[in-house]
C-alpha atoms as a PDB file:
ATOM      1  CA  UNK A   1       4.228 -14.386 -15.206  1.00  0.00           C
ATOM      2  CA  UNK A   2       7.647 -12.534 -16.348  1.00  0.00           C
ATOM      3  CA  UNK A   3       7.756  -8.885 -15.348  1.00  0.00           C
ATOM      4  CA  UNK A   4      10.241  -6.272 -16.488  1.00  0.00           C
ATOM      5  CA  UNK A   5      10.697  -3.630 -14.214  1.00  0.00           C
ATOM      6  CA  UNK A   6      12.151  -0.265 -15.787  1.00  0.00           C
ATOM      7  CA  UNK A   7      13.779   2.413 -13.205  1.00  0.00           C
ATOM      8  CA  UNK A   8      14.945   5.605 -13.974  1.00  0.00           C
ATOM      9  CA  UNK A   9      17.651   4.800 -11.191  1.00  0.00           C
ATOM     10  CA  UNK A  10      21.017   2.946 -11.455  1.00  0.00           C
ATOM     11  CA  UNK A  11      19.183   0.571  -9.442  1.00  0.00           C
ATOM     12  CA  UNK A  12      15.502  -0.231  -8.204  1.00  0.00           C
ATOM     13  CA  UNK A  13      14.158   1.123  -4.951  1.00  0.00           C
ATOM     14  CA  UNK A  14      16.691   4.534  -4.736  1.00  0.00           C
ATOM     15  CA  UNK A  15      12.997   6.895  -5.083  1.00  0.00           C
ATOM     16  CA  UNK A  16      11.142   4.288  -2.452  1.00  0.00           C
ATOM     17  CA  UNK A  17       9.631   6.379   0.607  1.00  0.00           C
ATOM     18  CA  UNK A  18      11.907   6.378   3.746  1.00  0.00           C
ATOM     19  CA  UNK A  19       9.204   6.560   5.705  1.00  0.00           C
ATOM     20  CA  UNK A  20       7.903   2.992   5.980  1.00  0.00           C
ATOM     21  CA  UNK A  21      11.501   1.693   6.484  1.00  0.00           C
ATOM     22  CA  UNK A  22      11.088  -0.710   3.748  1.00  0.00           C
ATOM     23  CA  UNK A  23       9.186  -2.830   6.262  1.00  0.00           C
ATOM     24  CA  UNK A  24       7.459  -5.880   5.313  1.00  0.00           C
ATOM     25  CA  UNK A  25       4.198  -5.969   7.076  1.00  0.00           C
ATOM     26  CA  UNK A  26       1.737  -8.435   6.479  1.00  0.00           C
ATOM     27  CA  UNK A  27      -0.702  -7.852   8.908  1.00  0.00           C
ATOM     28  CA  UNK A  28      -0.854  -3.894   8.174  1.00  0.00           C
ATOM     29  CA  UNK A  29      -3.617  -4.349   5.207  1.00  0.00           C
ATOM     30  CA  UNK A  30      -5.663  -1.504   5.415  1.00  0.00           C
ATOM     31  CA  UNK A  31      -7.267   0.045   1.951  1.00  0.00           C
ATOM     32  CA  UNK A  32      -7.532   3.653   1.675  1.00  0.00           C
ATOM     33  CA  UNK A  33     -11.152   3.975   0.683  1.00  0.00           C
ATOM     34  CA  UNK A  34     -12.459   3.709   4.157  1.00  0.00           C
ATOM     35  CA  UNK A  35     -15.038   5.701   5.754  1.00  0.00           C
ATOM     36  CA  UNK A  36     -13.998   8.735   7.168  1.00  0.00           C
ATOM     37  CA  UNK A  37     -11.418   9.264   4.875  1.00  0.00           C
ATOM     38  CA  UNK A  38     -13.162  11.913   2.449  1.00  0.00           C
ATOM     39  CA  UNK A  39     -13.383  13.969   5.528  1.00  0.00           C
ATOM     40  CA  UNK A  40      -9.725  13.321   6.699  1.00  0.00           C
ATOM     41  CA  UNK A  41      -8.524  13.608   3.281  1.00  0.00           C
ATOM     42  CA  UNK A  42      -9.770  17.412   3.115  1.00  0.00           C
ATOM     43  CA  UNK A  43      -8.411  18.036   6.412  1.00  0.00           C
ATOM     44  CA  UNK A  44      -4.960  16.283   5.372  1.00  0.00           C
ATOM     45  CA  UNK A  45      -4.707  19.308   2.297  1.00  0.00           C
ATOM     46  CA  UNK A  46      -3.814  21.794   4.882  1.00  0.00           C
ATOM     47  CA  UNK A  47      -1.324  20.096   6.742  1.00  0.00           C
ATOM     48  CA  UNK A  48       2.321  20.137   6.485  1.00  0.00           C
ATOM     49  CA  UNK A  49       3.219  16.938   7.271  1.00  0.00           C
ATOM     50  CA  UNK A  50       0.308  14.457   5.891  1.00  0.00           C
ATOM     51  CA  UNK A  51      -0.100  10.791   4.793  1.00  0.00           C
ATOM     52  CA  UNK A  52      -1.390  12.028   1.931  1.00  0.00           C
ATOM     53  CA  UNK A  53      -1.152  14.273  -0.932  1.00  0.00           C
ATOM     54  CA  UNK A  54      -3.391  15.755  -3.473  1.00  0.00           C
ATOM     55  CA  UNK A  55      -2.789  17.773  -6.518  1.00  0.00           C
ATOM     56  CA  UNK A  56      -6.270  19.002  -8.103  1.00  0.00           C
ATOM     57  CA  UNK A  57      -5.934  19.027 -12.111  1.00  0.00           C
ATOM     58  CA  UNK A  58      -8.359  19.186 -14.595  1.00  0.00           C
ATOM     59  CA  UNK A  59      -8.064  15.785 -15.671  1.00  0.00           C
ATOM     60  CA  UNK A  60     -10.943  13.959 -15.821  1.00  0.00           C
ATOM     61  CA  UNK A  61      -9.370  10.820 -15.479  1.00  0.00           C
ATOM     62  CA  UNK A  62      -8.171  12.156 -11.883  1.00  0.00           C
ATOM     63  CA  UNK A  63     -12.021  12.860 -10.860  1.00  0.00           C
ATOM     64  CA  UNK A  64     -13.309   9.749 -12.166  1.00  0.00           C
ATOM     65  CA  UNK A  65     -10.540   8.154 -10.157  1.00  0.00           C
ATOM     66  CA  UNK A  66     -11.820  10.680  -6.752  1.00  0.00           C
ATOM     67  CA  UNK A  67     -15.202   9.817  -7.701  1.00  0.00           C
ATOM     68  CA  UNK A  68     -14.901   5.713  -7.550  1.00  0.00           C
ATOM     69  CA  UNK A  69     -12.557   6.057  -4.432  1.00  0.00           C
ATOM     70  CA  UNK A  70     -15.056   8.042  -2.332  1.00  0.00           C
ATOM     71  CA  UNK A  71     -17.892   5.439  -3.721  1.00  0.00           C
ATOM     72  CA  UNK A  72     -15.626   2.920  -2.236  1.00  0.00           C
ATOM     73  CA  UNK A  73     -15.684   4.626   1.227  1.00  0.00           C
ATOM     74  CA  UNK A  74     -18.467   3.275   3.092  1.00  0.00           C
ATOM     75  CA  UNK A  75     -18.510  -0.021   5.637  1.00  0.00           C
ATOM     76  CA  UNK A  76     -19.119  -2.747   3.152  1.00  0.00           C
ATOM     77  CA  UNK A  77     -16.854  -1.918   0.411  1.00  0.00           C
ATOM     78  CA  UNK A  78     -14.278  -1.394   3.154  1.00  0.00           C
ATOM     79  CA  UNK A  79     -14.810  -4.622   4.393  1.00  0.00           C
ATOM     80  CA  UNK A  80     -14.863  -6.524   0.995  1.00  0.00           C
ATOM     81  CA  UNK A  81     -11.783  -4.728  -0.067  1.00  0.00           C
ATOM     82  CA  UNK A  82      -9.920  -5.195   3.571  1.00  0.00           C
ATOM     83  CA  UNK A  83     -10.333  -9.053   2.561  1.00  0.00           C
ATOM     84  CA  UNK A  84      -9.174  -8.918  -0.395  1.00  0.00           C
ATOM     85  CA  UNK A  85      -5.929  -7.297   0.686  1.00  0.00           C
ATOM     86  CA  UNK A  86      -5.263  -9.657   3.469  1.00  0.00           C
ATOM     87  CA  UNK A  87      -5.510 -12.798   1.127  1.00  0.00           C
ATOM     88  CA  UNK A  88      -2.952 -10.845  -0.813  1.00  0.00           C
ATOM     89  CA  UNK A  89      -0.767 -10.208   1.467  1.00  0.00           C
ATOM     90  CA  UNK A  90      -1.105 -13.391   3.550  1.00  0.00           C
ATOM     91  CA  UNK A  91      -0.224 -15.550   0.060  1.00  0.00           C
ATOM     92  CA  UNK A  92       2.464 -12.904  -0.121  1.00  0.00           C
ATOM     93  CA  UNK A  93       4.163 -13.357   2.803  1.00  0.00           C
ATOM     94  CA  UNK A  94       3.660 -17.371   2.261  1.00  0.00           C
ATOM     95  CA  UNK A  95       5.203 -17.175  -1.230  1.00  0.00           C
ATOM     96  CA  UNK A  96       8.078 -14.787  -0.628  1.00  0.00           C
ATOM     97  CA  UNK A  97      11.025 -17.482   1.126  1.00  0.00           C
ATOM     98  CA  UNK A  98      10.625 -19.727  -2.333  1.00  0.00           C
ATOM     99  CA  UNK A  99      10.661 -16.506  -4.260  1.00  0.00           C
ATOM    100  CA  UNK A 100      14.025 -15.754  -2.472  1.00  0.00           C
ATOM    101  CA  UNK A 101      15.475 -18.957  -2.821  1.00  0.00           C
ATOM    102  CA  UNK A 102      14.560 -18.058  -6.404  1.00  0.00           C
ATOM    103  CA  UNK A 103      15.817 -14.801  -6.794  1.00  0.00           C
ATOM    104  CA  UNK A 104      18.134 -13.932  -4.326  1.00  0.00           C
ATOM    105  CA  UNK A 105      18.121 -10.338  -3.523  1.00  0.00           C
ATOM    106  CA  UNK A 106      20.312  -8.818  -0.782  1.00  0.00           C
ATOM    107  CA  UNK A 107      18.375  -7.000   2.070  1.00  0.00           C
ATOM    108  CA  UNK A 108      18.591  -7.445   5.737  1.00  0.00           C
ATOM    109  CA  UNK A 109      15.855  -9.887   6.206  1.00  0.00           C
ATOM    110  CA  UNK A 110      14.599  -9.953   9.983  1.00  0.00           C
ATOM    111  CA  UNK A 111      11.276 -11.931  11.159  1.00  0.00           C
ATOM    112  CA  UNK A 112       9.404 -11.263  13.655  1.00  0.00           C
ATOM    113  CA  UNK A 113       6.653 -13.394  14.473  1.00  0.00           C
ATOM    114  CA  UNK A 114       4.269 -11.465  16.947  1.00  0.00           C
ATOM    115  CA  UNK A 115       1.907 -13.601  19.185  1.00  0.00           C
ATOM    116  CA  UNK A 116      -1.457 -11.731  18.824  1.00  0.00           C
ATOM    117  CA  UNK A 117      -2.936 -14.002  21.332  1.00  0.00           C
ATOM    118  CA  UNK A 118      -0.421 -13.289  24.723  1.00  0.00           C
END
């Protein structure tokens, strides 16, 4: 597929969050519909410093969205949709040294291969 990418920014990535490091982790798949979360989520709109942030509007588009997300938070959705991101992001750490060679794009690259089983 061709993508075009359009950036308000001189160049892509300069409004990215800081606070992942621009780390590449593949094995940190986790979706945010989870159960729990509604709960968590509630608590999160009081504190300062939180994960995640929610603006109430009227917009119904926004509550449909709330609605289908808390559907989405119970053990068997979790799990469905906790496989489907790790296929994702296992074919996207498989596909991503061709798509360098590709397009070569200049970040410090550093692997680290961890050994889950020692």
């Amino acid at each position: 597929m061709e993508v075009e990418v359009l950036d308000r920014q001189r160049e892509p990535g300069m409004e990215t969050s800081l606070a992942n490091a621009g780390e590449l982790s593949y094995g940190m798949t986790s979706p945010w519909a989870a159960p729990g979360v509604p709960l968590k989520a509630l608590k999160w709109m009081f504190m300062r410093h939180r994960p995640l942030t929610i603006r109430p509007r009227t917009d119904p588009a926004m509550w449909g969205w709330c609605a289908r997300m808390v559907a989405n938070c119970n053990a068997r959705s979790y799990a469905l949709n906790k496989g489907r991101m790790v296929r994702i992001s296992n074919y996207s750490r498989d596909v991503l040294p061709e798509l360098l060679r590709e397009v070569p794009v200049d970040f410090d690259l550093k692997e680290q291969v961890v050994d889950f089983d020692h």
